[in-house]
Protein backbone atom coordinates (compact mmCIF):
# COMPACT_ATOMS: atom_id res chain seq x y z
CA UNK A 1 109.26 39.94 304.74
CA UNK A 2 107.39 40.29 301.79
CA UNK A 3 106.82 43.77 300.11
CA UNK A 4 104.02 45.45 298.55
CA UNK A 5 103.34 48.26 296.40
CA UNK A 6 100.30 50.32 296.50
CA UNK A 7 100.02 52.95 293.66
CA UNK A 8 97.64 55.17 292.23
CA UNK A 9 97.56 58.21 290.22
CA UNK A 10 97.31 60.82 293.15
CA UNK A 11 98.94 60.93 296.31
CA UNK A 12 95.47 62.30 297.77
CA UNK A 13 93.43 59.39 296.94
CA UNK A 14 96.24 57.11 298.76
CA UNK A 15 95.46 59.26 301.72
CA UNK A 16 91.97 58.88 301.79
CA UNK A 17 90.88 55.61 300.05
CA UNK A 18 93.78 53.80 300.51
CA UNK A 19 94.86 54.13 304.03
CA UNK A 20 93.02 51.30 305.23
CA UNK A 21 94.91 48.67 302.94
CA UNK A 22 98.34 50.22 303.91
CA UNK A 23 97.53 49.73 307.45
CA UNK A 24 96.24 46.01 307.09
CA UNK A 25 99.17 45.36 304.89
CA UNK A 26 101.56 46.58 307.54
CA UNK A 27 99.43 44.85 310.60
CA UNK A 28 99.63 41.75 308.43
CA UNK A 29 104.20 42.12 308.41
CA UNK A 30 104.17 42.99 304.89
CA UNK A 31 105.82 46.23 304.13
CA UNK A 32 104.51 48.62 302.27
CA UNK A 33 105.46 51.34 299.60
CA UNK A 34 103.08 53.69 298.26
CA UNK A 35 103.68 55.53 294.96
CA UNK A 36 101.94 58.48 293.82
CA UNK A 37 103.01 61.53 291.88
CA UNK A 38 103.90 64.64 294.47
CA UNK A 39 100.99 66.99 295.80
CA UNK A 40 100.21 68.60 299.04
CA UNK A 41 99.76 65.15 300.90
CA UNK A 42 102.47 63.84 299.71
CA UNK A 43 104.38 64.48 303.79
CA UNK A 44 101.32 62.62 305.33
CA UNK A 45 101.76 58.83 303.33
CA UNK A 46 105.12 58.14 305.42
CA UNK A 47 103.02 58.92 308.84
CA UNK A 48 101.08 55.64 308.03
CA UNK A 49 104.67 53.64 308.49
CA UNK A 50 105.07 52.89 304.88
CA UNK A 51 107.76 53.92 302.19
CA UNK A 52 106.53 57.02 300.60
CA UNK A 53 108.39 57.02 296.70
CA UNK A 54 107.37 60.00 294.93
CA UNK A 55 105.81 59.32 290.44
CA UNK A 56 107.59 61.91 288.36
CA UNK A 57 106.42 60.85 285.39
CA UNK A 58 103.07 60.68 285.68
CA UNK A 59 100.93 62.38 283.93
CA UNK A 60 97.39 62.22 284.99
CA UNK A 61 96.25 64.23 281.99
CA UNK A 62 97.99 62.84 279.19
CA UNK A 63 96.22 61.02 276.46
CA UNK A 64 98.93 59.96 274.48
CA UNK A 65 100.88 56.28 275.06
CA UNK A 66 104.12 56.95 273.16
CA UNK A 67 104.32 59.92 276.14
CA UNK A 68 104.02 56.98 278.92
CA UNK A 69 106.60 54.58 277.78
CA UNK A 70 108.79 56.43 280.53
CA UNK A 71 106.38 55.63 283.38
CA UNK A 72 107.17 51.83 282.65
CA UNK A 73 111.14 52.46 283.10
CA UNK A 74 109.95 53.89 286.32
CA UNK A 75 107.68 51.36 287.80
CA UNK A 76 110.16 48.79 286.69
CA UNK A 77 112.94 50.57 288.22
CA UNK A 78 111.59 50.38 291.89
CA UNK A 79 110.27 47.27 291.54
CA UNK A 80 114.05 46.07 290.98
CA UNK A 81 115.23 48.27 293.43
CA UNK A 82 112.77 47.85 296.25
CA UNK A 83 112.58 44.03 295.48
CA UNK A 84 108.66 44.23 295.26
CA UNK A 85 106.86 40.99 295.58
CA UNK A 86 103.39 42.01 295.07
CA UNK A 87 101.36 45.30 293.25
CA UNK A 88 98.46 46.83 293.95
CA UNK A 89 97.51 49.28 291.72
CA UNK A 90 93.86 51.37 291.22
CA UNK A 91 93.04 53.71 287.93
CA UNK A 92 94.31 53.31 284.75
CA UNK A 93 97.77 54.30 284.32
CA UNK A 94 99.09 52.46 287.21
CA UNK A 95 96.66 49.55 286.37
CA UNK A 96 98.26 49.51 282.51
CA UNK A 97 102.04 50.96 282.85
CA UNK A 98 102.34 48.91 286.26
CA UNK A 99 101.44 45.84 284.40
CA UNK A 100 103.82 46.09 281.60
CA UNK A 101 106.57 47.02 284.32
CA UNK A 102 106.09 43.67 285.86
CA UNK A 103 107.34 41.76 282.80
CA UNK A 104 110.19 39.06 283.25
CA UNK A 105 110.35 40.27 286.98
CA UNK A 106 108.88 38.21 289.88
CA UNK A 107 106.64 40.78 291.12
CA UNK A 108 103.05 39.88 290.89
CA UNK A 109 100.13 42.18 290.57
CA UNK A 110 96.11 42.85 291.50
CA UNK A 111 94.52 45.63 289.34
CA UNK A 112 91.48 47.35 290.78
CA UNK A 113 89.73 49.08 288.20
CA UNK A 114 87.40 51.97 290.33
CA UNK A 115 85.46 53.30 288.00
CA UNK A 116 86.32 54.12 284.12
CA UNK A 117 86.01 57.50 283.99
CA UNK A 118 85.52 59.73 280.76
CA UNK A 119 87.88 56.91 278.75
CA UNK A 120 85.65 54.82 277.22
CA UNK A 121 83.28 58.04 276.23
CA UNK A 122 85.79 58.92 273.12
CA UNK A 123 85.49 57.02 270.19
CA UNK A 124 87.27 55.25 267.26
CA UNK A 125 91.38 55.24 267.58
CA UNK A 126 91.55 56.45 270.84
CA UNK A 127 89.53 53.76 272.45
CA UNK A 128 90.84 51.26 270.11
CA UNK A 129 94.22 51.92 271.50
CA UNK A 130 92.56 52.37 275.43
CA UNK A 131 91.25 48.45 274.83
CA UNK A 132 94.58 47.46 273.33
CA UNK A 133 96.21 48.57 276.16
CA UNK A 134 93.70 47.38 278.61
CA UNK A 135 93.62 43.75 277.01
CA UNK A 136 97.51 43.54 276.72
CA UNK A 137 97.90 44.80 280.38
CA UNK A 138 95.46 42.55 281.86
CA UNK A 139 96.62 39.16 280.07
CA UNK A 140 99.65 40.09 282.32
CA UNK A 141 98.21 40.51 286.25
CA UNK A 142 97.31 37.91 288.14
CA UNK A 143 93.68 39.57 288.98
CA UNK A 144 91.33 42.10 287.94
CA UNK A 145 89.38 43.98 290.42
CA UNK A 146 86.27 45.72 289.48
CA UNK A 147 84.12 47.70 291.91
CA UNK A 148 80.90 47.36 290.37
CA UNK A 149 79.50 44.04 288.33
CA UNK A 150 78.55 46.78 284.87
CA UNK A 151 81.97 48.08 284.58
CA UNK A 152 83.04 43.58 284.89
CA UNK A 153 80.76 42.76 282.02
CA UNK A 154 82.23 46.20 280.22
CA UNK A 155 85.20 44.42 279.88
CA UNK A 156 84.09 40.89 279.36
CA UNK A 157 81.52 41.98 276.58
CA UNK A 158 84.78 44.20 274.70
CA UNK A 159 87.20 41.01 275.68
CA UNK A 160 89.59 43.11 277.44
CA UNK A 161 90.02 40.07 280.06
CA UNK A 162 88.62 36.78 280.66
CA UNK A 163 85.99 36.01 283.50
CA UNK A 164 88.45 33.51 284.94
CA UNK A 165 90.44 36.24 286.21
CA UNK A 166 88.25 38.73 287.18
CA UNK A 167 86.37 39.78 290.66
CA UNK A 168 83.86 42.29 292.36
CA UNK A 169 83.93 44.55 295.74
CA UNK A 170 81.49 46.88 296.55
CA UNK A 171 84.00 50.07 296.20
CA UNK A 172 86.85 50.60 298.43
CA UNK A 173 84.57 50.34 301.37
CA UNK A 174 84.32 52.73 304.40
CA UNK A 175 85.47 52.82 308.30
CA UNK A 176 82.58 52.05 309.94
CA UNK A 177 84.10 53.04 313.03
CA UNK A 178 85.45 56.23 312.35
CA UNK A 179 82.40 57.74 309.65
CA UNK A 180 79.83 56.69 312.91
CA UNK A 181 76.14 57.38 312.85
CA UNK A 182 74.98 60.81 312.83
CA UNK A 183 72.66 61.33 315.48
CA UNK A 184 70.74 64.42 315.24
CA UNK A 185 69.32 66.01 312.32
CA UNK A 186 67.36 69.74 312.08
CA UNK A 187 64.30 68.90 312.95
CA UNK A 188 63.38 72.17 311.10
CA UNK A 189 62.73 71.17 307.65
CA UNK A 190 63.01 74.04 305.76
CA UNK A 191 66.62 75.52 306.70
CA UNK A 192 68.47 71.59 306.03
CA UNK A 193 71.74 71.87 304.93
CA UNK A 194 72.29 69.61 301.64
CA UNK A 195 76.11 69.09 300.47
CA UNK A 196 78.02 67.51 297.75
CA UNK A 197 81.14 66.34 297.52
CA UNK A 198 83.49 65.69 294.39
CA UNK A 199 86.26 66.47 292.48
CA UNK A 200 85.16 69.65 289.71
CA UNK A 201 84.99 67.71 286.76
CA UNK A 202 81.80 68.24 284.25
CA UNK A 203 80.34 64.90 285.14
CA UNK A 204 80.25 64.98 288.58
CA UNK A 205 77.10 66.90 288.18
CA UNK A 206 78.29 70.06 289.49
CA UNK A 207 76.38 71.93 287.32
CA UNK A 208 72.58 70.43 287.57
CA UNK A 209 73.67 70.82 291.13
CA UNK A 210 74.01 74.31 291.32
CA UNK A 211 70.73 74.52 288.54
CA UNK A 212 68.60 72.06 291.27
CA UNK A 213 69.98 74.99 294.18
CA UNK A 214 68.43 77.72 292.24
CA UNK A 215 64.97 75.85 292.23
CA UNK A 216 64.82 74.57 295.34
CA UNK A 217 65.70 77.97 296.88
CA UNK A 218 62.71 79.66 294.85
CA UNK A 219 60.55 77.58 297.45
CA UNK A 220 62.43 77.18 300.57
CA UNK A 221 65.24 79.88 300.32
CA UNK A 222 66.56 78.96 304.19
CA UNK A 223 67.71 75.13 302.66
CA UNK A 224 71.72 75.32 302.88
CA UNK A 225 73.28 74.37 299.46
CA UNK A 226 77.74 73.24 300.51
CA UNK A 227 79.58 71.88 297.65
CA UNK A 228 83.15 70.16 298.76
CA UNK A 229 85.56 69.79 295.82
CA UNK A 230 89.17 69.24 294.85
CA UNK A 231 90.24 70.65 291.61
CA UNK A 232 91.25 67.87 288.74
CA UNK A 233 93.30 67.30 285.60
CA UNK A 234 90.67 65.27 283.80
CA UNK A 235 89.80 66.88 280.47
CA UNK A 236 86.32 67.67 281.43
CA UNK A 237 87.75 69.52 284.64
CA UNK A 238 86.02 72.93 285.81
CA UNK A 239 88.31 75.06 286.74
CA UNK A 240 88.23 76.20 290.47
CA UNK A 241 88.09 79.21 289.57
CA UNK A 242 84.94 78.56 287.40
CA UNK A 243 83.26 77.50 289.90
CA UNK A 244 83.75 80.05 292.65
CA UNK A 245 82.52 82.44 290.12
CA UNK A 246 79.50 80.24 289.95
CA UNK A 247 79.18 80.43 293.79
CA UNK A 248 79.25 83.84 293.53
CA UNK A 249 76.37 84.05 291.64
CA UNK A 250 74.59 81.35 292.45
CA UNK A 251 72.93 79.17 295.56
CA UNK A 252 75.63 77.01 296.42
CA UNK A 253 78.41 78.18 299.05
CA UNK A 254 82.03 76.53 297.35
CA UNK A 255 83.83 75.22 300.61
CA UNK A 256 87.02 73.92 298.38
CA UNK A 257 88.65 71.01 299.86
CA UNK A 258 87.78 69.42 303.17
CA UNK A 259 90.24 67.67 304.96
CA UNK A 260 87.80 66.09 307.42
CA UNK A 261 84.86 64.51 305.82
CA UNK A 262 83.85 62.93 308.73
CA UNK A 263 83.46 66.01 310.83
CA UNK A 264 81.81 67.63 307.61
CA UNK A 265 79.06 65.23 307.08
CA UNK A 266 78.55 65.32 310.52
CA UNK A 267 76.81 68.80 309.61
CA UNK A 268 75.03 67.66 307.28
CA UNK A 269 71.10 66.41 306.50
CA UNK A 270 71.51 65.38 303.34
CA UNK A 271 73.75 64.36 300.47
CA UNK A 272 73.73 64.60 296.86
CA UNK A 273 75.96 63.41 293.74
CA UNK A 274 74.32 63.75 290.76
CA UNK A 275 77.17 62.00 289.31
CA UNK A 276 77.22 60.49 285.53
CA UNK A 277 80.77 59.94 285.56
CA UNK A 278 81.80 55.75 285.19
CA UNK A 279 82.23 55.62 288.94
CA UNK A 280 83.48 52.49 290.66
CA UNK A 281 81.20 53.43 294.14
CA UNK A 282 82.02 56.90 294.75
CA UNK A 283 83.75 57.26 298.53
CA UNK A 284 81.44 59.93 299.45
CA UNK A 285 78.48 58.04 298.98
CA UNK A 286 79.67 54.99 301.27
CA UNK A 287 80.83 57.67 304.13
CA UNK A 288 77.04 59.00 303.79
CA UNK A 289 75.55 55.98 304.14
CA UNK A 290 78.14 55.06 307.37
CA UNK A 291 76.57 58.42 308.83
CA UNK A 292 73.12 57.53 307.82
CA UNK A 293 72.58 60.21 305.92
CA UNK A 294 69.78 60.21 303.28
CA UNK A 295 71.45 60.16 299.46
CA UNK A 296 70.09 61.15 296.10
CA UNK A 297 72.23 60.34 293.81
CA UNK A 298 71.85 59.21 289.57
CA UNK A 299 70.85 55.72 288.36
CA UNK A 300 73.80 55.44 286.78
CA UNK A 301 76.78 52.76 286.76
CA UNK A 302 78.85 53.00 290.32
CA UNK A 303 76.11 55.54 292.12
CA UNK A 304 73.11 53.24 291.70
CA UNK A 305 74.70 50.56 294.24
CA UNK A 306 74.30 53.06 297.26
CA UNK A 307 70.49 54.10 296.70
CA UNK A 308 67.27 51.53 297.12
CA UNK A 309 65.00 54.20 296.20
CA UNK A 310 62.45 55.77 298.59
CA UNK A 311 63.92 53.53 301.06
CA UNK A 312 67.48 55.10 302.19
CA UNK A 313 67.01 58.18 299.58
CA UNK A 314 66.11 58.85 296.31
CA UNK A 315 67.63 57.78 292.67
CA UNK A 316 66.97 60.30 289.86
CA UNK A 317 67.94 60.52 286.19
CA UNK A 318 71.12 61.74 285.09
CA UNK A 319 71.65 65.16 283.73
CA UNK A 320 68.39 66.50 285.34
CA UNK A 321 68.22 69.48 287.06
CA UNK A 322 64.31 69.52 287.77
CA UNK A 323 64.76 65.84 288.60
CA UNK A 324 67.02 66.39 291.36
CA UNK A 325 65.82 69.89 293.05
CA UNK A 326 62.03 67.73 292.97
CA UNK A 327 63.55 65.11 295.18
CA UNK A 328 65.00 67.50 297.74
CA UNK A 329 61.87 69.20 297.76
CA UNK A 330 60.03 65.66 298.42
CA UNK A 331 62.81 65.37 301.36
CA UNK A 332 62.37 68.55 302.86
CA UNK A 333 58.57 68.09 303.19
CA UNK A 334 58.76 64.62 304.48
CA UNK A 335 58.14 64.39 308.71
CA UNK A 336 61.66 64.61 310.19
CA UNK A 337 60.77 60.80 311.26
CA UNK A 338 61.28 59.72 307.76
CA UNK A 339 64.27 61.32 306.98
CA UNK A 340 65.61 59.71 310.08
CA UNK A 341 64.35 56.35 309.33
CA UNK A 342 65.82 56.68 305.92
CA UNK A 343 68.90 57.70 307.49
CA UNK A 344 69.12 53.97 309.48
CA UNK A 345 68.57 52.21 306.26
CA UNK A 346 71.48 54.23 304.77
CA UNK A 347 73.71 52.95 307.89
CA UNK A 348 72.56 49.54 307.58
CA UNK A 349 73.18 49.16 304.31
CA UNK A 350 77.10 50.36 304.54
CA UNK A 351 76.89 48.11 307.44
CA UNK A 352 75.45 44.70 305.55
CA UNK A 353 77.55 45.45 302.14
CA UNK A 354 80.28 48.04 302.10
CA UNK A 355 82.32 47.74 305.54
CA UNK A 356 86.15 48.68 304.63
CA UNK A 357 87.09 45.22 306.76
CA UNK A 358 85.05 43.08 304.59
CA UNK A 359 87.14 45.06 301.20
CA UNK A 360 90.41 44.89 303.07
CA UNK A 361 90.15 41.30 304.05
CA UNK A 362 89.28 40.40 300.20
CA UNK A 363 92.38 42.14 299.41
CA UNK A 364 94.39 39.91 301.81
CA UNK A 365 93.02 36.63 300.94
CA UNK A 366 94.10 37.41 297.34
CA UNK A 367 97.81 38.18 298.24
CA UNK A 368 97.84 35.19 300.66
CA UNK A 369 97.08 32.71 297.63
CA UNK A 370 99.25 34.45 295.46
CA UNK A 371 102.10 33.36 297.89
CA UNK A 372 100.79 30.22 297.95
CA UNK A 373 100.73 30.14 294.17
């Protein structure tokens, strides 16, 4: 039996975007151990029937290398231990660290890179080192995974890995199944309920969401304004607290953290993520197009992938307040027909490109030839 490791830098983000692979991966006789430093879903990974070994020294906020070296001894160490065949690893410090760990050991490993984040926004040494890093660790797997074909040429155009070795999924895909079509909507136009989802980080859009709120609600003051979010360790994080003070004040009810999205979007007419953060394809946005929800979202690098504008929603510029409350306002006077009919292109579009079976059986294909290999 061969084994796999699946690692990322939350234990929450196994949960809920990697759940799918594990379950493939353990379908297909492979078994499984998931890594991921300790949080609050930490009990749930071992309900999936995999290994669940805890990341102590991970340190999702650190910016400093010299303060990772220990990570490596880490990854290397249960690799050894746990005889690990093959890695799968998603954001950066499991992408890099789990890399290096891999040297002069059998184990062979597939790098997804979802998204990059606020790393490539600093400049000079820092992102020197960050493409150092990058290049050294990806001269070392066996593929590169990007979810989005901007964030591939990224790399290619700064020579941080060679085309050769590189691929492209649309995200990390979505359960059809389970995130099914929504099938009613308020036919009452002017008390919809809009919602978005993200973790509180600055450049999510969290604030020219709650800006948009205020002028939307000017007009129509019955439209519903939910915002779903899990607080974060980036450096550009807003604290939770922050931002119930801003619900306080403001026009959109905080809800915190949801731990059904698919029974949340269910009460939902429309979702937004004005989002200029490097995104690989945000989750959210695939689990709103599986409900057939309408989506505005920015035409920016990750988002842009979701949205053919006018069609299944609305793409709008990013850091624009005005820009986004004037397309809800254009969706809230449209005839309920329309928002509905955009709402079945959103749910044929997950269908055509981002089904979770067509991303899972990529996945499988790749470790199948590299135990051919």
């Amino acid at each position: 039996m061969k084994t796999v490791a699946v690692i990322s830098n939350t234990t929450w983000s196994i949960i809920n975007f990697r759940k799918g692979i594990i379950l493939a991966l353990i379908k297909e006789g492979y078994k499984v151990i998931a890594m991921g430093p300790h949080d609050y879903f930490s009990p749930q990974v071992s309900d999936m029937g995999c290994k669940y070994i805890p990341l102590e020294k991970l340190d999702q906020s650190g910016t400093n290398p010299l303060n990772d070296l220990s990570l490596i001894s880490e990854f290397r160490k249960v690799f050894k231990e746990e005889k690990v065949d093959y890695v799968l690893t998603y954001t950066i410090k499991p992408n890099v660290y789990g890399a290096f760990a891999t040297l002069g050991l059998k184990t062979k490993s597939i790098a997804t890179v979802n998204g990059l984040g606020y790393t490539f926004y600093k400049k000079g040494f820092f992102k020197l080192i960050i493409k150092l890093l990058y290049s050294f660790a990806f001269s070392i797997v066996h593929k590169v995974v990007f979810q989005n074909p901007d964030d591939r040429q990224f790399f290619l155009d700064e020579r941080m890995t060679s085309k050769k070795k590189t691929d492209v999924v649309k995200g990390s895909g979505v359960d059809l199944n389970k995130f099914s079509h929504k099938k009613s909507f308020n036919p009452n136009s002017e008390e919809l309920k809009i919602m978005m989802s993200a973790r509180l980080v600055k450049e999510k859009g969290i604030v020219e969401y709650f800006e948009a709120a205020e002028i939307v609600k000017n007009k129509y003051p019955k439209v519903e304004f939910v915002l779903y979010g899990i607080a974060s360790e980036n450096p550009s994080a807003i604290p939770k607290e922050t931002v119930e003070q801003m619900s306080e004040e403001g026009a959109v009810d905080f809800k915190g953290v949801t731990l059904n999205m698919n029974e949340t979007l269910e009460d939902v007419d429309v979702l937004v993520l004005p989002s200029y953060y490097r995104e690989g394809i945000p989750r959210v946005l695939l689990e709103g197009l599986s409900k057939g929800l309408p989506i505005i979202t920015c035409n920016s690098v990750g988002c842009k992938e979701t949205v053919e504008d006018s069609k299944n929603g609305y793409l709008i510029p990013i850091k624009s307040p005005d820009s986004l409350a004037k397309k809800i306002i254009d969706l809230i006077e449209l005839p309920v027909e329309q928002r509905e009919k955009m709402g079945l292109a959103s749910r044929k579009k997950a269908e055509t490109e981002f089904s979770e079976k067509t991303i899972i059986g990529f996945y499988l294909k790749e470790l199948s030839s590299l135990n051919q290999a």
